[in-house]
N, C-alpha and C. Protein backbone atom coordinates (compact mmCIF):
# COMPACT_ATOMS: atom_id res chain seq x y z
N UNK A 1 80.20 90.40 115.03
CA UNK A 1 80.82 91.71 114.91
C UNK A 1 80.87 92.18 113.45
N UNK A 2 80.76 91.06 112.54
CA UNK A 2 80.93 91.56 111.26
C UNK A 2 79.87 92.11 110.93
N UNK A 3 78.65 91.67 111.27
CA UNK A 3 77.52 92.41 111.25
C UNK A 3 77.04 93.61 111.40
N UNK A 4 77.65 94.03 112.32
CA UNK A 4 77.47 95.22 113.37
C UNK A 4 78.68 96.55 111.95
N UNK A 5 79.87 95.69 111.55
CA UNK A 5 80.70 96.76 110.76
C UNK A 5 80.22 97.13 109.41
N UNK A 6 79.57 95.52 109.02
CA UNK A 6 78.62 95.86 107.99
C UNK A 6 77.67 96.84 107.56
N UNK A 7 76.53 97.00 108.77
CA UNK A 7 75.13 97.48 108.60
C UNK A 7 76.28 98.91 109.00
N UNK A 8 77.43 99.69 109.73
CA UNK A 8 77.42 100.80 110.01
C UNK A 8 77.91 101.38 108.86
N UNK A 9 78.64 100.36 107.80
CA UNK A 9 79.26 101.12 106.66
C UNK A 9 78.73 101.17 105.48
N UNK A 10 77.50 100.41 105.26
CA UNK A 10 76.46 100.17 104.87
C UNK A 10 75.21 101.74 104.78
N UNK A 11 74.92 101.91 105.97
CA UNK A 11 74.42 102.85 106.39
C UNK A 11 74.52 104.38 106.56
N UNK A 12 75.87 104.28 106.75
CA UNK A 12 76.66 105.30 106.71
C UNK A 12 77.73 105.66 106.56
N UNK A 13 78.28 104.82 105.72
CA UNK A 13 79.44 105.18 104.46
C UNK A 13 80.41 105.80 104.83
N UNK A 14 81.50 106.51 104.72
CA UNK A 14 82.58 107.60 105.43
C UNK A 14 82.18 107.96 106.71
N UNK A 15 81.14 108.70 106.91
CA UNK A 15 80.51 109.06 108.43
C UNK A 15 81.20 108.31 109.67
N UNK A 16 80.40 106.65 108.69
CA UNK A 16 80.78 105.77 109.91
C UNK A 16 81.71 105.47 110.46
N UNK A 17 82.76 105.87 109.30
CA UNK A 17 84.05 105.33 109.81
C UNK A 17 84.37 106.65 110.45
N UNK A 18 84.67 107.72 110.15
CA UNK A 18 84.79 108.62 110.96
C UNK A 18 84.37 108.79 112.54
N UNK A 19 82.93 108.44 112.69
CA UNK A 19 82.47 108.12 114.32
C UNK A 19 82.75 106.86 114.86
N UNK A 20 82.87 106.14 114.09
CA UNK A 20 83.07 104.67 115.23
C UNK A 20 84.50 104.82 115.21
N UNK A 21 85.75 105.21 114.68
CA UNK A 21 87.13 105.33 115.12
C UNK A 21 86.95 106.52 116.14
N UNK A 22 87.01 107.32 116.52
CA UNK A 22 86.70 108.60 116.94
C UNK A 22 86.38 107.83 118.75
N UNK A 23 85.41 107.12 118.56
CA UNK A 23 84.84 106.21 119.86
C UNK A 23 85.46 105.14 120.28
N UNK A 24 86.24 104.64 118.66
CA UNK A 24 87.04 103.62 119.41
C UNK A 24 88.60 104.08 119.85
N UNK A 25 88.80 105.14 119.20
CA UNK A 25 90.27 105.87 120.27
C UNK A 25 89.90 106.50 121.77
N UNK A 26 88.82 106.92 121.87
CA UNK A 26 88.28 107.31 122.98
C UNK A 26 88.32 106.78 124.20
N UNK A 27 88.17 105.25 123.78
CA UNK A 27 88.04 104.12 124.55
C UNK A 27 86.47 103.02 124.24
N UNK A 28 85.56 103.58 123.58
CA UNK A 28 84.44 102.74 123.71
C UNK A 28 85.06 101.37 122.93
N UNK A 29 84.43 100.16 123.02
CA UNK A 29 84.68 98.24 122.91
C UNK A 29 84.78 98.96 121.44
N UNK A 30 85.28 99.12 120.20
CA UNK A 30 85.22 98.69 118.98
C UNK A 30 86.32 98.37 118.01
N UNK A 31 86.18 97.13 117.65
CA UNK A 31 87.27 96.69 116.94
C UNK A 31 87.89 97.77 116.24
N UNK A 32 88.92 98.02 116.65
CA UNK A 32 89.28 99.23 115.63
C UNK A 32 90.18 98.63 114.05
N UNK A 33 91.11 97.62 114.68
CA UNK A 33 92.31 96.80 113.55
C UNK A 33 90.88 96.01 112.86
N UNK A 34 90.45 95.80 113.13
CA UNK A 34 89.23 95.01 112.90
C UNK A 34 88.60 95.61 111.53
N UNK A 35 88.16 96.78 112.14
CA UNK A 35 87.07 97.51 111.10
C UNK A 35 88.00 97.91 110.34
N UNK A 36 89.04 98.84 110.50
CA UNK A 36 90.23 99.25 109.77
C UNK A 36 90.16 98.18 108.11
N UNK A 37 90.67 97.05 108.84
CA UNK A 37 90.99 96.12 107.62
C UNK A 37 89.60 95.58 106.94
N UNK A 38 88.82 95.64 107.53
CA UNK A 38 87.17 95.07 106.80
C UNK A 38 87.32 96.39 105.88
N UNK A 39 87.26 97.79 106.45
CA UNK A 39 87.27 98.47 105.35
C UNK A 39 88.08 98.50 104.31
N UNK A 40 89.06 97.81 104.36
CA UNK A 40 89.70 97.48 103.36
C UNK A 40 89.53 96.59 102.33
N UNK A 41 88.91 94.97 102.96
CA UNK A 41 87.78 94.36 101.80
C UNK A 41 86.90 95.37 101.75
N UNK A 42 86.53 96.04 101.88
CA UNK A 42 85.14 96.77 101.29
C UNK A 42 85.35 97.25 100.44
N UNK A 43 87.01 98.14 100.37
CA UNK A 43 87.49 98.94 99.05
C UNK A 43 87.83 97.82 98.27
N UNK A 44 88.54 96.22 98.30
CA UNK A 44 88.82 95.65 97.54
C UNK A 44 87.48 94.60 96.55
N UNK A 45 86.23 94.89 97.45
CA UNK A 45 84.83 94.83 96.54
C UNK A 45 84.42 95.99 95.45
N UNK A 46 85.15 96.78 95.53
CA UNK A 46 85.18 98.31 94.86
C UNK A 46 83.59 98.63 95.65
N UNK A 47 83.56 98.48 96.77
CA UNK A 47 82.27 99.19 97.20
C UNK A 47 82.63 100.96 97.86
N UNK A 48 84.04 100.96 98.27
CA UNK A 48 84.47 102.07 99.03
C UNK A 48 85.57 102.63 98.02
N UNK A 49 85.57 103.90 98.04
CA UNK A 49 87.01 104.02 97.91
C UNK A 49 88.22 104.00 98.33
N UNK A 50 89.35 103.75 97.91
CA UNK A 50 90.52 103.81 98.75
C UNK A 50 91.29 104.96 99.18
N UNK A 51 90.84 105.95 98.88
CA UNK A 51 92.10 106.94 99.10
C UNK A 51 90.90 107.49 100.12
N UNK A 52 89.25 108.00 99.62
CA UNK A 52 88.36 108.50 100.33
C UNK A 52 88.52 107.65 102.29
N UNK A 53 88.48 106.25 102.04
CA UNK A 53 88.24 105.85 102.95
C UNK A 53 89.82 105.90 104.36
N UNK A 54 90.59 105.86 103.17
CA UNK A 54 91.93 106.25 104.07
C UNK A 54 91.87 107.63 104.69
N UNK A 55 91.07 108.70 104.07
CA UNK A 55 91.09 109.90 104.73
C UNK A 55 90.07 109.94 106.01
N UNK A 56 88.96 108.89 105.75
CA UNK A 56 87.77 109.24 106.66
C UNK A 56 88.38 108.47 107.85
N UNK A 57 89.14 107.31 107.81
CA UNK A 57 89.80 106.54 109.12
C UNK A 57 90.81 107.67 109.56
N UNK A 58 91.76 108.60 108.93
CA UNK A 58 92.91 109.83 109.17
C UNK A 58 91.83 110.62 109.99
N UNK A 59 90.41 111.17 109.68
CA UNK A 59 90.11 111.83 110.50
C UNK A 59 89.58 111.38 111.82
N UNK A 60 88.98 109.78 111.90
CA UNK A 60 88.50 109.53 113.02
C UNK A 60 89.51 109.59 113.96
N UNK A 61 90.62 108.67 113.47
CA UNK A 61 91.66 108.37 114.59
C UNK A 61 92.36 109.71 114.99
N UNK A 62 92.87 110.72 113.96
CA UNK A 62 93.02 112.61 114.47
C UNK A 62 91.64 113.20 115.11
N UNK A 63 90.21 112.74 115.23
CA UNK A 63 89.66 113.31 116.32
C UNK A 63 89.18 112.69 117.26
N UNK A 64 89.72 111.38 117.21
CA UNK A 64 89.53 110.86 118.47
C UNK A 64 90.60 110.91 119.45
N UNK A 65 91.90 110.79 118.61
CA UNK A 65 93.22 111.30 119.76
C UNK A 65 93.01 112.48 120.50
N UNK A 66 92.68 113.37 119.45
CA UNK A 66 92.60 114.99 119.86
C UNK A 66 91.77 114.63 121.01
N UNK A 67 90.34 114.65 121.32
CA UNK A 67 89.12 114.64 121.81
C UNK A 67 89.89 114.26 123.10
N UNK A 68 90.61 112.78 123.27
CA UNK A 68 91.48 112.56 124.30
C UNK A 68 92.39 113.35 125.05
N UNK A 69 92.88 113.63 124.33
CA UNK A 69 94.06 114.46 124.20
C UNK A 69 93.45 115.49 125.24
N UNK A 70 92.05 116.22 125.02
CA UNK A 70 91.84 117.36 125.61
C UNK A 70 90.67 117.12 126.66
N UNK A 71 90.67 115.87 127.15
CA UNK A 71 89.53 115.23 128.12
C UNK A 71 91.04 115.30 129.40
N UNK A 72 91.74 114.46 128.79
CA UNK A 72 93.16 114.40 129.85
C UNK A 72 93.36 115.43 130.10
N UNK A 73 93.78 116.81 129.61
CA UNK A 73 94.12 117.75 129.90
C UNK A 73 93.68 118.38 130.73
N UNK A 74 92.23 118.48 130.59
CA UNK A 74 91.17 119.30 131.38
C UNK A 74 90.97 118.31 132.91
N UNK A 75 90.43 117.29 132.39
CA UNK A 75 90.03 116.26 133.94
C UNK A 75 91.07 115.64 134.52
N UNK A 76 92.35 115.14 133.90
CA UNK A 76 93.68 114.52 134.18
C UNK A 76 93.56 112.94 134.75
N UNK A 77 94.26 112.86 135.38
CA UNK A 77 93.83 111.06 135.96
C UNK A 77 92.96 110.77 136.69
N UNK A 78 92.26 111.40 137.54
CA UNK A 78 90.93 111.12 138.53
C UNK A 78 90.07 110.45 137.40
N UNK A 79 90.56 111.47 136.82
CA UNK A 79 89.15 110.78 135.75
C UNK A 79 88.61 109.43 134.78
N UNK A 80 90.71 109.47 134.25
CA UNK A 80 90.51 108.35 133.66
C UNK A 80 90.53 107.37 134.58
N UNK A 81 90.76 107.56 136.06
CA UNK A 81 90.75 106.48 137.09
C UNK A 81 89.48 106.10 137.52
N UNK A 82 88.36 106.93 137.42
CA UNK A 82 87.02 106.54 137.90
C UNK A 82 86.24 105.72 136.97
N UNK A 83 86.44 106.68 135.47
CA UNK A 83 85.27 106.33 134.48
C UNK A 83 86.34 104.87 133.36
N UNK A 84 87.63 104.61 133.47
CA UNK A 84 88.14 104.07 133.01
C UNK A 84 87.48 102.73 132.95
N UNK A 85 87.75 101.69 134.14
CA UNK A 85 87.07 100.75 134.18
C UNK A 85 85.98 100.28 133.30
N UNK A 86 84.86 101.73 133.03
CA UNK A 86 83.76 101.34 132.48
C UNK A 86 83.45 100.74 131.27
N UNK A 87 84.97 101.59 130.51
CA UNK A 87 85.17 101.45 129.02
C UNK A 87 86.07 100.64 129.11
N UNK A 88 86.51 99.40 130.21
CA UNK A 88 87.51 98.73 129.42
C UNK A 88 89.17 98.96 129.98
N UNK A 89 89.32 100.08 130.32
CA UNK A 89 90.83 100.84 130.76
C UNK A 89 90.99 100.67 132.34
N UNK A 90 91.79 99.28 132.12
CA UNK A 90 92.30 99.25 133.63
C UNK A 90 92.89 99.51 134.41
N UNK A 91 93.46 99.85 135.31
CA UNK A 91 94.79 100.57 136.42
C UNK A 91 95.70 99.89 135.74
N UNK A 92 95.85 98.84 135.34
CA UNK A 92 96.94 98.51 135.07
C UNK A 92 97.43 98.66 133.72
N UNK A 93 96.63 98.91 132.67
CA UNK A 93 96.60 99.44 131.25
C UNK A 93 97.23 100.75 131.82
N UNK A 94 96.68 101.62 132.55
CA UNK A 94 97.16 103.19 132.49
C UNK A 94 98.47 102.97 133.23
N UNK A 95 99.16 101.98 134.53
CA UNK A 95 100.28 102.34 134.79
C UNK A 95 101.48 101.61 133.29
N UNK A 96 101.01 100.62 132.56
CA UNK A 96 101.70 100.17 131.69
C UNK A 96 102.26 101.35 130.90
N UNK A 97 100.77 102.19 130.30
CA UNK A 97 101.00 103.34 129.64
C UNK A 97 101.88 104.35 129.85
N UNK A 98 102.01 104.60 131.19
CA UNK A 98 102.58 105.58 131.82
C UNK A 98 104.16 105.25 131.97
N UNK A 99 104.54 103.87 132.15
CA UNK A 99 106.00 103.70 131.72
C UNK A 99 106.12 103.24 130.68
N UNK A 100 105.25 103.49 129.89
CA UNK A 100 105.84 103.24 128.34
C UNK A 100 106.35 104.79 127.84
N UNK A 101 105.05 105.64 128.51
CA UNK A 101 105.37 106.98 127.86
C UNK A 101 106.52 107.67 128.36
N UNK A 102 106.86 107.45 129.46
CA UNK A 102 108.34 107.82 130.44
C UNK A 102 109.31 107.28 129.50
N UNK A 103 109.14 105.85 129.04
CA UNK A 103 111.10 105.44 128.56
C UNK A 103 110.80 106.23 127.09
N UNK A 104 109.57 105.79 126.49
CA UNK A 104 109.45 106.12 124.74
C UNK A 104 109.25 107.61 124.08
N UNK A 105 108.61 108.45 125.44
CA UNK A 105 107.94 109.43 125.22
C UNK A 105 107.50 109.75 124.16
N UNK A 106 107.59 110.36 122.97
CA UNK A 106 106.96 111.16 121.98
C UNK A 106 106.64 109.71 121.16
N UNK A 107 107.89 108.96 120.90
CA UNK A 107 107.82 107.95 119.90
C UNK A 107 106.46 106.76 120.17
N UNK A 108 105.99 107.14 121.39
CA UNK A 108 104.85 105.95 122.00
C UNK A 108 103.87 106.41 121.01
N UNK A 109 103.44 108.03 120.68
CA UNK A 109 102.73 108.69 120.37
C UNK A 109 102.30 108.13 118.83
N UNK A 110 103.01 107.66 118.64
CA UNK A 110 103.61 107.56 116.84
C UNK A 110 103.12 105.81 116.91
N UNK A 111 103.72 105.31 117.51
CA UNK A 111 103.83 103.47 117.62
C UNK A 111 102.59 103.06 118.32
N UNK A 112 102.13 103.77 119.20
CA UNK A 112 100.89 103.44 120.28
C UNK A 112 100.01 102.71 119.34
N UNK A 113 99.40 103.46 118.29
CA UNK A 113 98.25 103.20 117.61
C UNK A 113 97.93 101.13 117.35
N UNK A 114 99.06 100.68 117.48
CA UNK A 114 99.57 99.32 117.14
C UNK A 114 99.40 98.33 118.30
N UNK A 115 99.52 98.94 119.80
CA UNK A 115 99.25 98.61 120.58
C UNK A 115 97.58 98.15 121.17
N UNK A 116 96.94 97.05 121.09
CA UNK A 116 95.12 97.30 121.56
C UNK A 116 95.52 97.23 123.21
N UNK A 117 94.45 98.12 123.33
CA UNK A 117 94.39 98.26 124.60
C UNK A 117 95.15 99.40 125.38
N UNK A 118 96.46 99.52 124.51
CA UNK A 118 96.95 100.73 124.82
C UNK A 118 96.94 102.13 124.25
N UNK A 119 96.52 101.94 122.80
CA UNK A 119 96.39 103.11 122.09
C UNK A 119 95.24 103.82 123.16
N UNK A 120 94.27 103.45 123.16
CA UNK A 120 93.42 104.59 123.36
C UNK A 120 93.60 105.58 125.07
N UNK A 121 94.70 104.78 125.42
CA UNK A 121 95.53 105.64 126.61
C UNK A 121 96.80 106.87 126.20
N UNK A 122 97.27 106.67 125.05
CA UNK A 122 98.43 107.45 124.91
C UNK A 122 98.21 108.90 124.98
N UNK A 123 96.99 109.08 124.31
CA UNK A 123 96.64 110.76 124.38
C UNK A 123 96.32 111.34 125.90
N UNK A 124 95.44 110.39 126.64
CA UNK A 124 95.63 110.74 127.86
C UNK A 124 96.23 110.93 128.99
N UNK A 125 97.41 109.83 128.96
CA UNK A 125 98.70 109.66 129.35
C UNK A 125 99.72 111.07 128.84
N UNK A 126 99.89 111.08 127.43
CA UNK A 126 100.61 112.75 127.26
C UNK A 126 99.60 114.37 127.48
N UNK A 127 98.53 114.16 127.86
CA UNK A 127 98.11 115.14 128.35
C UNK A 127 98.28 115.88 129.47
N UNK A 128 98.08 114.40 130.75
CA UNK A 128 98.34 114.67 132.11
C UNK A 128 99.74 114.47 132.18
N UNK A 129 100.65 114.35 131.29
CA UNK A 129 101.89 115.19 131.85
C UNK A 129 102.34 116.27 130.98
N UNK A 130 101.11 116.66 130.45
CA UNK A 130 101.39 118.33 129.62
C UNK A 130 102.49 118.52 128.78
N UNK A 131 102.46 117.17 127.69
CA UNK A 131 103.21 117.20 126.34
C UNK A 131 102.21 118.11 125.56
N UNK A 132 103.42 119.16 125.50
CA UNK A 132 103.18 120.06 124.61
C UNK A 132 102.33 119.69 123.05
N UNK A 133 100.69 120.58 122.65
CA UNK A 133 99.98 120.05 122.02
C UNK A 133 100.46 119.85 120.23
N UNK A 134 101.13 121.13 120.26
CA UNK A 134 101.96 121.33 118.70
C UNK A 134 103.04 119.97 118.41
N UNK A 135 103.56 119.05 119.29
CA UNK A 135 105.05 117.75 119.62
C UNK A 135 103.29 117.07 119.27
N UNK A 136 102.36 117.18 120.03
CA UNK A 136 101.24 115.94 120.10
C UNK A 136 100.97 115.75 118.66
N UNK A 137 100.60 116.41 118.05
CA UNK A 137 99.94 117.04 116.43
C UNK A 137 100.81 116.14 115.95
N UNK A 138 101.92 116.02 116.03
CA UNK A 138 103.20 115.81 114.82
C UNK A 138 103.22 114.50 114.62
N UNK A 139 103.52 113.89 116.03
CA UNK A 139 103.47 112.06 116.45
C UNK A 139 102.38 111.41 116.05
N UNK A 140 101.45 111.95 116.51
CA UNK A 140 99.86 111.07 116.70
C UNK A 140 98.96 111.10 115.62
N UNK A 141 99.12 112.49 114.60
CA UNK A 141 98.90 112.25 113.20
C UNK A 141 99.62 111.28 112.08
N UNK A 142 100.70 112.05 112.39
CA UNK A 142 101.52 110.56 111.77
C UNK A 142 101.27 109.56 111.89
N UNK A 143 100.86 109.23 113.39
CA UNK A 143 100.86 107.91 113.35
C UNK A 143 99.58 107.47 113.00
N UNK A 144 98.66 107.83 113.27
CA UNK A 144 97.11 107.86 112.75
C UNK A 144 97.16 107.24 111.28
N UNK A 145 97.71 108.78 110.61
CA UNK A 145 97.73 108.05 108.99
C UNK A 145 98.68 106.80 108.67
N UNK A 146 99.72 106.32 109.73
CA UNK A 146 100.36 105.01 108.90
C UNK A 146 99.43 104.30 109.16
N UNK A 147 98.95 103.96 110.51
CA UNK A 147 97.97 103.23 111.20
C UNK A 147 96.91 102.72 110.44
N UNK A 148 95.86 103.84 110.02
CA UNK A 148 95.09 103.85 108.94
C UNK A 148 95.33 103.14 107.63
N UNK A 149 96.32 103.85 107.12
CA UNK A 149 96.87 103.09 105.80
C UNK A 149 97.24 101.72 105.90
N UNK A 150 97.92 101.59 107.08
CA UNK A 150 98.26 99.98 107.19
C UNK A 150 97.53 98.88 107.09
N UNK A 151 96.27 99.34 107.90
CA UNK A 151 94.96 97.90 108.27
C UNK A 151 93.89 98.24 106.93
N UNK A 152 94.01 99.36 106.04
CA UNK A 152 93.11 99.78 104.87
C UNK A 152 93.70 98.77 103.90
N UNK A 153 94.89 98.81 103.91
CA UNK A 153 96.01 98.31 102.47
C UNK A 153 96.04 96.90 102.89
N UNK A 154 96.06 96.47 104.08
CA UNK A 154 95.99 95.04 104.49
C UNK A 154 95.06 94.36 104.39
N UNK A 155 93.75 95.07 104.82
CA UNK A 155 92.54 94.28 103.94
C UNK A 155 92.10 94.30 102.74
N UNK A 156 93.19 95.47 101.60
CA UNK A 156 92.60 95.17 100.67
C UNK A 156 93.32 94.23 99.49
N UNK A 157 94.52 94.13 100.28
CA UNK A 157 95.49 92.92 100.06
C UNK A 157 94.81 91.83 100.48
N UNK A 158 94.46 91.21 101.35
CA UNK A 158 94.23 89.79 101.99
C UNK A 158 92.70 89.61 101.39
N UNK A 159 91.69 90.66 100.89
CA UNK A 159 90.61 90.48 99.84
C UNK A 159 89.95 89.41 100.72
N UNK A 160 89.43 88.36 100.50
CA UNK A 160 88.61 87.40 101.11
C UNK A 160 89.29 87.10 102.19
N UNK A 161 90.56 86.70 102.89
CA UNK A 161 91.07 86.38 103.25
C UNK A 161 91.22 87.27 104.85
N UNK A 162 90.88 88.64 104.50
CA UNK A 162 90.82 89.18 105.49
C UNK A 162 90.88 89.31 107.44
N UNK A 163 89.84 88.31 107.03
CA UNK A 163 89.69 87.69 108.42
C UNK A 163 90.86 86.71 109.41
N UNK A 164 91.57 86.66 108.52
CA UNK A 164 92.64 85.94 109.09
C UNK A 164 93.61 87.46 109.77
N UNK A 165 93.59 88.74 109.52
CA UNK A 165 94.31 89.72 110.22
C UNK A 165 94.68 89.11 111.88
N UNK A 166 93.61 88.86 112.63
CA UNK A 166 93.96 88.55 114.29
C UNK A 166 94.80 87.86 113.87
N UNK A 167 95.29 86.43 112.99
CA UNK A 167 96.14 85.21 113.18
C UNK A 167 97.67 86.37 112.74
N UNK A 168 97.69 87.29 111.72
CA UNK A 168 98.68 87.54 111.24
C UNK A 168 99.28 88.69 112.00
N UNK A 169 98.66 89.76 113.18
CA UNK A 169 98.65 90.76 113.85
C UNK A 169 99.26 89.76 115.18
N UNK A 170 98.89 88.75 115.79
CA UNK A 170 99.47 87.76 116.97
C UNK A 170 101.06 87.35 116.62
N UNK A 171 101.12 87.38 115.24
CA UNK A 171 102.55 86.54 114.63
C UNK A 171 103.52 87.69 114.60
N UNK A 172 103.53 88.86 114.12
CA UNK A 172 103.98 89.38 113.71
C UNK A 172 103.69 90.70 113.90
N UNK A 173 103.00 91.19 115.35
CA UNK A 173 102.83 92.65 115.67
C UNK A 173 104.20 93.36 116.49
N UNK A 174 105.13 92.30 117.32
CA UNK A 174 106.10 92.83 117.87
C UNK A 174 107.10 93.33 116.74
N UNK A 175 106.87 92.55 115.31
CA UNK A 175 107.76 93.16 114.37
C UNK A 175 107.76 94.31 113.77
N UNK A 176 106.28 94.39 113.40
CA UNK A 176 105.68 95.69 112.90
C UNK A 176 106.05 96.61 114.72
N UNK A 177 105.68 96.65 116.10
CA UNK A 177 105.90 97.88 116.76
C UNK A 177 107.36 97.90 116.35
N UNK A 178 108.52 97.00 116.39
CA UNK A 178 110.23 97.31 116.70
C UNK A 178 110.09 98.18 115.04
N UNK A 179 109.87 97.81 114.26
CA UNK A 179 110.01 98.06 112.84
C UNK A 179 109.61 99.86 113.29
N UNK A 180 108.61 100.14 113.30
CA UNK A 180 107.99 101.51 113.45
C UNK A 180 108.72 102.39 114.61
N UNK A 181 109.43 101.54 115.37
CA UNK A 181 110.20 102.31 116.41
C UNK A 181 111.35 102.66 116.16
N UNK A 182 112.61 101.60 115.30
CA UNK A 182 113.17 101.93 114.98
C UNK A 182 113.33 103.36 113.89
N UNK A 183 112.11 103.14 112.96
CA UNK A 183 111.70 104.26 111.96
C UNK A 183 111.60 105.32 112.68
N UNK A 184 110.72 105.52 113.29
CA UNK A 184 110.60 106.76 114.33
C UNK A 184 111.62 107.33 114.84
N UNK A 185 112.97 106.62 115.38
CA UNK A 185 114.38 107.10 116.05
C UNK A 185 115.09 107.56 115.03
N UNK A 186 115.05 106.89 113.94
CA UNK A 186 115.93 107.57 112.30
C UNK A 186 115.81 108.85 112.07
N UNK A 187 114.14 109.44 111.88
CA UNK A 187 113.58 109.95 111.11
C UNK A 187 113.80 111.17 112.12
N UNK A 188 113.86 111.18 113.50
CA UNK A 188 113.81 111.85 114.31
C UNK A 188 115.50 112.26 114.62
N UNK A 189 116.10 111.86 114.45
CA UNK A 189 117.53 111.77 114.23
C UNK A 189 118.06 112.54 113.32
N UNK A 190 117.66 112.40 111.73
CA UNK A 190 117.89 113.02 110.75
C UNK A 190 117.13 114.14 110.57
N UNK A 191 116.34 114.34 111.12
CA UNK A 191 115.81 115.46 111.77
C UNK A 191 116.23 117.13 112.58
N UNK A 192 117.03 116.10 113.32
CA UNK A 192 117.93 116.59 114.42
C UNK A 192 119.14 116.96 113.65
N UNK A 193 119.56 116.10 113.09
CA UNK A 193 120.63 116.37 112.34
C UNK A 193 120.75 117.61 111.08
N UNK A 194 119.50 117.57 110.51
CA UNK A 194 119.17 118.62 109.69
C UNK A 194 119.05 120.05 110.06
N UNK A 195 118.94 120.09 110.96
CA UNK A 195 117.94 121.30 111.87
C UNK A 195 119.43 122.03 112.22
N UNK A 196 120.55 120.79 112.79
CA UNK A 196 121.71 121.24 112.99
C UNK A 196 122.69 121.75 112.18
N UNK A 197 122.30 121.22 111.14
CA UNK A 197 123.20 121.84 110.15
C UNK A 197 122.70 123.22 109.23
N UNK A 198 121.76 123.26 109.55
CA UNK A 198 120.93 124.28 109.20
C UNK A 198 121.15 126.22 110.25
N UNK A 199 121.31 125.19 111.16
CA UNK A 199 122.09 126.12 112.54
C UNK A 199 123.34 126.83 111.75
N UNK A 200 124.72 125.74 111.82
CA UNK A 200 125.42 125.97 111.56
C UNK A 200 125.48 126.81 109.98
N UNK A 201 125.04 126.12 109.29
CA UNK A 201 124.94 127.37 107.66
C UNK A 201 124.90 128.51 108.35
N UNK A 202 123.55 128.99 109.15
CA UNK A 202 123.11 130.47 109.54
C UNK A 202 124.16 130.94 110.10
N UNK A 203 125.20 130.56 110.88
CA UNK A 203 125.95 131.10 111.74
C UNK A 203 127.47 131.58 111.17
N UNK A 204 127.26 131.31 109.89
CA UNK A 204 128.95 131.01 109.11
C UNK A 204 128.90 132.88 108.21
């Protein structure tokens, strides 16, 4: 597989990362935490840049959600129920999804990305129940760019070492989702809270 991330970033530099995230939110097989953090040794060879390459992973994973986002909308679950299988997405991945997105709703949107196997359901899952696309924008970018930044900055921290991400993502991914969930309820909170007091000023 390293091969395969090699010759595409190799070849095609930003592009690549832009289309192979894009395919791998979609649903097609590609390491996404995988490539994420290789691109991150790549910036810590100074072969990539870091801020360039953090933007080109921000756009794959924002047009591959989107792309989702608006496949669900239009075709809804028949679809991801027929062609799912093919790519990988099982009945039971989409009913998992579907009560994740019921208890977590918006916040799944935000945290999903962390999840394999489940990210590339969340956009389709909030489509076919017609979460509003402007609430979609807010969560799923966000979460895109921590997402991004996270597995970029992690491989360019771990430098040779890289490859050890699966051992350190198995140890310590339920910490990183509670960690990001809790963040998400704060931020959304003080939010709420702001908005309210903002009410109240206007009204005095």
């Amino acid at each position: 597989m390293e091969n395969h991330i090699t010759y595409l970033l190799e070849h095609y530099g930003y592009f690549g990362i832009i289309f192979a995230l894009i395919g791998g939110i979609v649903g097609l097989p590609i390491p996404d935490e995988v490539l994420l953090t290789y691109i991150g040794y790549t910036v810590y060879q100074n072969k990539l840049s870091y801020l360039t390459s953090i933007v080109s992973a921000f756009v794959g994973a924002t047009g591959g959600i989107t792309l989702s986002y608006f496949i669900g909308y239009k075709f809804g679950l028949p679809l991801l129920e027929k062609f799912g299988p093919k790519i990988h997405i099982t009945e039971q991945k989409i009913n998992t999804t579907k009560k994740l997105f019921k208890k977590f709703g918006p916040y799944f949107l935000f945290f999903g990305y962390f999840i394999p196997g489940v990210r590339h359901l969340t956009a389709y899952i909030a489509a076919i129940n017609r979460f509003p696309f402007r609430k979609f924008v807010i969560y799923a970018y966000t979460g895109a760019l921590i997402w991004s930044f996270s597995f970029i900055t992690l491989g360019r921290i771990l430098g040779e070492n890289w490859t050890n991400v699966e051992l350190y993502l198995s140890k310590y991914r339920i910490y990183l989702i509670t960690s990001l969930l809790a963040l998400s309820i704060f931020i959304y909170f003080f939010w709420k809270r702001k908005k309210r007091l903002e009410r109240v000023t206007r009204n005095r």
